[in-house]
N, C-alpha and C. Protein backbone atom coordinates (compact mmCIF):
# COMPACT_ATOMS: atom_id res chain seq x y z
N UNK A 1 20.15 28.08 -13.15
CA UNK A 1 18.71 28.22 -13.24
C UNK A 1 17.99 27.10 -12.51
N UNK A 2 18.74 26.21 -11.70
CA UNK A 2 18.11 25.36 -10.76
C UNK A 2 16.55 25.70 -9.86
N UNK A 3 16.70 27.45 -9.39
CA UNK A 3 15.73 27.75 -9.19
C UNK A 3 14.32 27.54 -9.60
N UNK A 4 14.47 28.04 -10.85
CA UNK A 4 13.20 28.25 -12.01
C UNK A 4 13.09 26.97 -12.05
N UNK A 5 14.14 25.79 -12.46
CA UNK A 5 13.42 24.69 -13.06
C UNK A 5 12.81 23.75 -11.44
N UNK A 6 13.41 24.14 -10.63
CA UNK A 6 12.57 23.79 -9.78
C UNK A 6 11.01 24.26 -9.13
N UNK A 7 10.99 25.79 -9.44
CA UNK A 7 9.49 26.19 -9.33
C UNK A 7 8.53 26.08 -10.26
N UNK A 8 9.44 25.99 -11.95
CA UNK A 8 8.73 25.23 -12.64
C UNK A 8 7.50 23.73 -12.51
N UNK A 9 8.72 23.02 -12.19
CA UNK A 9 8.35 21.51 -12.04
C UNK A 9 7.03 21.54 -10.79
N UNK A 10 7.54 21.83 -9.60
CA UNK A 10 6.59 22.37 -8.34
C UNK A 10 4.96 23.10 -9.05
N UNK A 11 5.69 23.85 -9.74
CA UNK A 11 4.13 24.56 -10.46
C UNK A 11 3.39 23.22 -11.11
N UNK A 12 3.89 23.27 -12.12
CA UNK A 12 3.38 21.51 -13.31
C UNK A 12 2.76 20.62 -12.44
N UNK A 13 2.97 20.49 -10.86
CA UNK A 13 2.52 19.74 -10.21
C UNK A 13 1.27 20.56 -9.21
N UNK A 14 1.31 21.11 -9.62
CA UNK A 14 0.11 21.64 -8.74
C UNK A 14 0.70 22.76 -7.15
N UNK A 15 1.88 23.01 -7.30
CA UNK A 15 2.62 23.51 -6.11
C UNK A 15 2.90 24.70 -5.55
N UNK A 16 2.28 25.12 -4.25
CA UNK A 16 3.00 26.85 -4.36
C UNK A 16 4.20 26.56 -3.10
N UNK A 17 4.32 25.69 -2.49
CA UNK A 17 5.15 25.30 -1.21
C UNK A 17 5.83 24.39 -1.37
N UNK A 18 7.16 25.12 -0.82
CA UNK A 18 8.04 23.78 -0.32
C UNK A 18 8.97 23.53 0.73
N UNK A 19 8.65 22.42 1.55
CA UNK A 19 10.17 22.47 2.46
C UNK A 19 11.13 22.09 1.99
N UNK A 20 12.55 22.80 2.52
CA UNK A 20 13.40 22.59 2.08
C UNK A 20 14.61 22.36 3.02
N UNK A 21 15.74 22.58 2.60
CA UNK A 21 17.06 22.19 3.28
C UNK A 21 18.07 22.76 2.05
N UNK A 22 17.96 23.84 1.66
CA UNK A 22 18.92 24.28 0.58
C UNK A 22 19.92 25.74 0.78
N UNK A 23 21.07 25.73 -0.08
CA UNK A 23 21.69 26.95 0.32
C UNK A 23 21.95 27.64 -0.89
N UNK A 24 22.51 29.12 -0.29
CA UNK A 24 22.13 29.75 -1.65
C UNK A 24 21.31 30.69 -2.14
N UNK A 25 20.24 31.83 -1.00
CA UNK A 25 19.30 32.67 -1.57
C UNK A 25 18.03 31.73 -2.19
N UNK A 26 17.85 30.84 -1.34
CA UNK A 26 16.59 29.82 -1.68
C UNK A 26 15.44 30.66 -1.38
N UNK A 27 15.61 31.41 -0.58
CA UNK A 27 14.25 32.30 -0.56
C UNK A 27 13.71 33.27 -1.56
N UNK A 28 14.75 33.12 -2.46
CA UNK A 28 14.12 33.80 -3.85
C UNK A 28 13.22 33.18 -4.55
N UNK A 29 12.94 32.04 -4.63
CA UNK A 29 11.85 30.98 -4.91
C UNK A 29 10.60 31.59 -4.83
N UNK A 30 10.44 32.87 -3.73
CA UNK A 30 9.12 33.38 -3.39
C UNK A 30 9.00 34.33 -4.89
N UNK A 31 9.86 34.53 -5.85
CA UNK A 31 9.90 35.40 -6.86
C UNK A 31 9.83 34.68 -8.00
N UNK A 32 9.52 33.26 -7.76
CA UNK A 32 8.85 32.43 -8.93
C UNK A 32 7.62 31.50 -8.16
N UNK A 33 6.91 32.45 -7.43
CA UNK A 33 5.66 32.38 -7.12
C UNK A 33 5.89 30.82 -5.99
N UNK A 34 6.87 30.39 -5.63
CA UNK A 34 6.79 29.34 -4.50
C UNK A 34 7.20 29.69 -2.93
N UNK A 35 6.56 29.57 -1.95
CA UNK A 35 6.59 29.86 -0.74
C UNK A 35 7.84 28.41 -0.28
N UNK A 36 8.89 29.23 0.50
CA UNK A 36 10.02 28.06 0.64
C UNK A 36 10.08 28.37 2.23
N UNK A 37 9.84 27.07 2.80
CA UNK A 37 9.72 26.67 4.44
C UNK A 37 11.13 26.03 5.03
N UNK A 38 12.26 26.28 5.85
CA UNK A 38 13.26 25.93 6.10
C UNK A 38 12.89 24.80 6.49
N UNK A 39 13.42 23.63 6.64
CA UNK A 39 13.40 22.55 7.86
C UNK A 39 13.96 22.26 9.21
N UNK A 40 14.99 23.45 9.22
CA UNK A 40 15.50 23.73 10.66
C UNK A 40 14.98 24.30 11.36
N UNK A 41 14.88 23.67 12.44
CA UNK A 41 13.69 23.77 13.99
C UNK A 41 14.11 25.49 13.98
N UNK A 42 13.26 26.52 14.14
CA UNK A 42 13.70 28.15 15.02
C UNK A 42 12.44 27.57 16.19
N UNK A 43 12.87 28.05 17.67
CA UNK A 43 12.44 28.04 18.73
C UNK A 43 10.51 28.86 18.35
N UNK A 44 9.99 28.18 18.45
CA UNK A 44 8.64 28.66 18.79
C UNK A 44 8.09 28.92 17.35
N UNK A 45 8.47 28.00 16.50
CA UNK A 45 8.18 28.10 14.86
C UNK A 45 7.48 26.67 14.24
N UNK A 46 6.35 26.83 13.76
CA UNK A 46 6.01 25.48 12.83
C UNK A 46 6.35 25.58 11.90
N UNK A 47 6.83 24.33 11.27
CA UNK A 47 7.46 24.39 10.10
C UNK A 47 5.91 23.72 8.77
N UNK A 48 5.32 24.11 8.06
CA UNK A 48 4.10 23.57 7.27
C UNK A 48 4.68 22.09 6.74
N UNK A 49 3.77 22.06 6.77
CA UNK A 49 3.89 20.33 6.07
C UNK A 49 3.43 20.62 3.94
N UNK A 50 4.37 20.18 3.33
CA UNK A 50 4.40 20.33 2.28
C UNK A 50 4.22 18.93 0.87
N UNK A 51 3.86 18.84 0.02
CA UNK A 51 3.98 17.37 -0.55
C UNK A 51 5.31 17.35 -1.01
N UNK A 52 6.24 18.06 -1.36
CA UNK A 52 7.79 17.85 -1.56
C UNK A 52 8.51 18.31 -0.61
N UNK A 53 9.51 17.85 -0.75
CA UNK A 53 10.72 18.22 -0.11
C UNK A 53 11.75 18.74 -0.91
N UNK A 54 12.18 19.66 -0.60
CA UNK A 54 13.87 19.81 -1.77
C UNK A 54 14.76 19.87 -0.90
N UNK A 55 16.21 19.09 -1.18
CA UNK A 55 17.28 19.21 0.21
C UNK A 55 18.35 19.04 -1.24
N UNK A 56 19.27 20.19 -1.13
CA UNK A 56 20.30 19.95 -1.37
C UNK A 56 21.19 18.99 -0.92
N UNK A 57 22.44 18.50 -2.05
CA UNK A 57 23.14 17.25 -1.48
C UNK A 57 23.86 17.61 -0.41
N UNK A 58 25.00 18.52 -0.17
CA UNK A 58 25.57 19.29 1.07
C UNK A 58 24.42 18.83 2.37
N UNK A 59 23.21 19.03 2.32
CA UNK A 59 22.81 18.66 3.85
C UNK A 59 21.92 17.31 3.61
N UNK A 60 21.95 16.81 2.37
CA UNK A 60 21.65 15.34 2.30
C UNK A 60 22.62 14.08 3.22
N UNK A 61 23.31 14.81 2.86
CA UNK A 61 24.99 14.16 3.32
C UNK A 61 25.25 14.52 4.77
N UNK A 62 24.54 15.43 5.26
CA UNK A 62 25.03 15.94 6.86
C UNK A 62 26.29 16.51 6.80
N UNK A 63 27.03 16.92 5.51
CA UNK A 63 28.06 18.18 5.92
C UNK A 63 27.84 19.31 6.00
N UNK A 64 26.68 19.84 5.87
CA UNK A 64 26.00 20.82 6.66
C UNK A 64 24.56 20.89 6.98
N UNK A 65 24.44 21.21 8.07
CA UNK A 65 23.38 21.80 9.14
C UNK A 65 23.50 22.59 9.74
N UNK A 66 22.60 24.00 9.38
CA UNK A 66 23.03 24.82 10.23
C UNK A 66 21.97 25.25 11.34
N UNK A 67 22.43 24.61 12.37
CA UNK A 67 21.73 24.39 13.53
C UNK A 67 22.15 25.12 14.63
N UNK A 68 21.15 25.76 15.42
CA UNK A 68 21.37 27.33 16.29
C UNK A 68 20.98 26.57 17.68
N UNK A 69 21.41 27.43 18.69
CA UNK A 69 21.03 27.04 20.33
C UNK A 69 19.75 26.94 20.29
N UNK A 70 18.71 25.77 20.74
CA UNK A 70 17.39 25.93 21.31
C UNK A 70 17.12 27.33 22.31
N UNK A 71 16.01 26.92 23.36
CA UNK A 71 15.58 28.30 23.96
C UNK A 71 16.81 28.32 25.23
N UNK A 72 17.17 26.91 25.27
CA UNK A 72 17.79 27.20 26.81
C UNK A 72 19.42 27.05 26.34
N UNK A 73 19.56 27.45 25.43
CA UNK A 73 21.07 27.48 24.59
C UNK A 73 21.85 25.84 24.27
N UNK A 74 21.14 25.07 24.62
CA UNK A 74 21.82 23.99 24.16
C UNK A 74 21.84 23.41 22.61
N UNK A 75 22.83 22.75 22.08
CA UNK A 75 23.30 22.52 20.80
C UNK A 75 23.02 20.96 20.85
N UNK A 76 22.58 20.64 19.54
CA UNK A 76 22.49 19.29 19.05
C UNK A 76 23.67 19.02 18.95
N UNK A 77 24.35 17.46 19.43
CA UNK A 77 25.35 16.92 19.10
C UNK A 77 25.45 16.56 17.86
N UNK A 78 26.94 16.33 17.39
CA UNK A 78 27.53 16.16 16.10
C UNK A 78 26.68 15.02 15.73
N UNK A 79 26.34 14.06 15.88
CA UNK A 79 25.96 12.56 15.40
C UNK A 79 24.31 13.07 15.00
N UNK A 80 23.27 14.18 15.93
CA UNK A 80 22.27 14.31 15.77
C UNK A 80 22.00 15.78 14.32
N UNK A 81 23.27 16.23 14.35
CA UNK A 81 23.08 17.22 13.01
C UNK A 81 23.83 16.58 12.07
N UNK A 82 24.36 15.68 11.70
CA UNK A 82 24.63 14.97 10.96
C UNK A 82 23.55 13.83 10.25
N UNK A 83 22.97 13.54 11.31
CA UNK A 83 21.82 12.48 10.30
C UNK A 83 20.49 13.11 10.88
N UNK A 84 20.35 14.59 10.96
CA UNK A 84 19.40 14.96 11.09
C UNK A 84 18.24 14.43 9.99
N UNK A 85 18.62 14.85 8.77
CA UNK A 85 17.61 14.53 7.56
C UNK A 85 18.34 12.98 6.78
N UNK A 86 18.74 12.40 7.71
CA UNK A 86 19.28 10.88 7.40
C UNK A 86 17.86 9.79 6.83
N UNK A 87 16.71 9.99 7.22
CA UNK A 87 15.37 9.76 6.70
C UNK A 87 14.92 9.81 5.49
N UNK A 88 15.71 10.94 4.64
CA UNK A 88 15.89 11.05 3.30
C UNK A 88 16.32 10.47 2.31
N UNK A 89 17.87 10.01 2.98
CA UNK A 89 18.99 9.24 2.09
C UNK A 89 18.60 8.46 1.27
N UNK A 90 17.47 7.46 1.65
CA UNK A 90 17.60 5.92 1.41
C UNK A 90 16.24 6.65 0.00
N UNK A 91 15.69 7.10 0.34
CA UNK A 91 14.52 7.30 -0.41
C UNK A 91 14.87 8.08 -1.89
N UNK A 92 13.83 7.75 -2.60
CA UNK A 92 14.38 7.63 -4.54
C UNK A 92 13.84 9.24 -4.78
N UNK A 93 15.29 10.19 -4.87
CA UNK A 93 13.93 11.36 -5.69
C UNK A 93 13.27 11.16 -6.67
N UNK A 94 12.32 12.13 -6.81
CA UNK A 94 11.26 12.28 -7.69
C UNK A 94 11.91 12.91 -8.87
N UNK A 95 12.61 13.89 -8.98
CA UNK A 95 13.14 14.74 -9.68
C UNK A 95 14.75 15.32 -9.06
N UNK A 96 15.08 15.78 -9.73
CA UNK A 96 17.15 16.32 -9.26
C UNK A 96 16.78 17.29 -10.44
N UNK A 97 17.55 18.44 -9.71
CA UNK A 97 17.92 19.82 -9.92
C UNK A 97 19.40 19.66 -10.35
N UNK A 98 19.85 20.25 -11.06
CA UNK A 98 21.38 20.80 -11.43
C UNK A 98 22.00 19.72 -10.73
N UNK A 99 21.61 18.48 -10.42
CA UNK A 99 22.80 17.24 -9.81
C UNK A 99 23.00 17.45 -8.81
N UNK A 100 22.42 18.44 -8.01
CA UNK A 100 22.67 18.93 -6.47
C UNK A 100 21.56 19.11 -5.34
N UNK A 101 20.25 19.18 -6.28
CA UNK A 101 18.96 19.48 -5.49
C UNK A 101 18.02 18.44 -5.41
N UNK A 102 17.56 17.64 -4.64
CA UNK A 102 16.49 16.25 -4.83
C UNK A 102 15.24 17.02 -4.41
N UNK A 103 14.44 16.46 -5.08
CA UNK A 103 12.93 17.05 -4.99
C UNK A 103 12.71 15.23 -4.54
N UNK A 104 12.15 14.95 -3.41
CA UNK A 104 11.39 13.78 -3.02
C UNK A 104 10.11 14.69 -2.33
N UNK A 105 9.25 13.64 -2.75
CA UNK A 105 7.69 13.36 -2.26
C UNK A 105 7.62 12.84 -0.74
């Protein structure tokens, strides 16, 4: 129920959005009234700017990113999808989901 208690908490705070970095049918979130924004670049896509973040630990860690060819087919190197969301690490969540999900501000 990581879901709920995370659209919970998001709600309590005033929240209908969030970016994220999670796996798992995260887009069901839209069925507890929260709009969920990927953080992986798609070619010709803005991503909204949100007051949380949720990133599962799996891509906290950079063992996964799942990162697709830009427009002209080239791939991010290993070192750049690995600490893609490396910006995160150091910073204190706000809240943790099921021991696996960080909600930072």
């Amino acid at each position: 129920m990581t879901r709920a208690a995370l659209a919970d908490y998001l709600h309590a705070h005033g929240e209908t959005d969030v970016r994220g970095a999670l796996s798992g049918g995260w887009g069901t979130l839209q069925f507890y009234g929260i709009g969920y924004h990927e953080m992986f670049p798609k070619p010709a896509r803005v991503i909204p700017e949100t007051r949380y973040v949720a990133i599962g630990a799996s891509f906290l860690n950079g063992s996964v990113s799942p990162f697709r060819p830009d427009e002209q087919g080239n791939l991010v190197s290993e070192e750049e999808r690995i600490n893609y969301l490396a910006a995160y690490r150091a910073r204190i969540p706000e809240a943790t989901f099921g021991n696996a999900i960080f909600l930072i501000a």
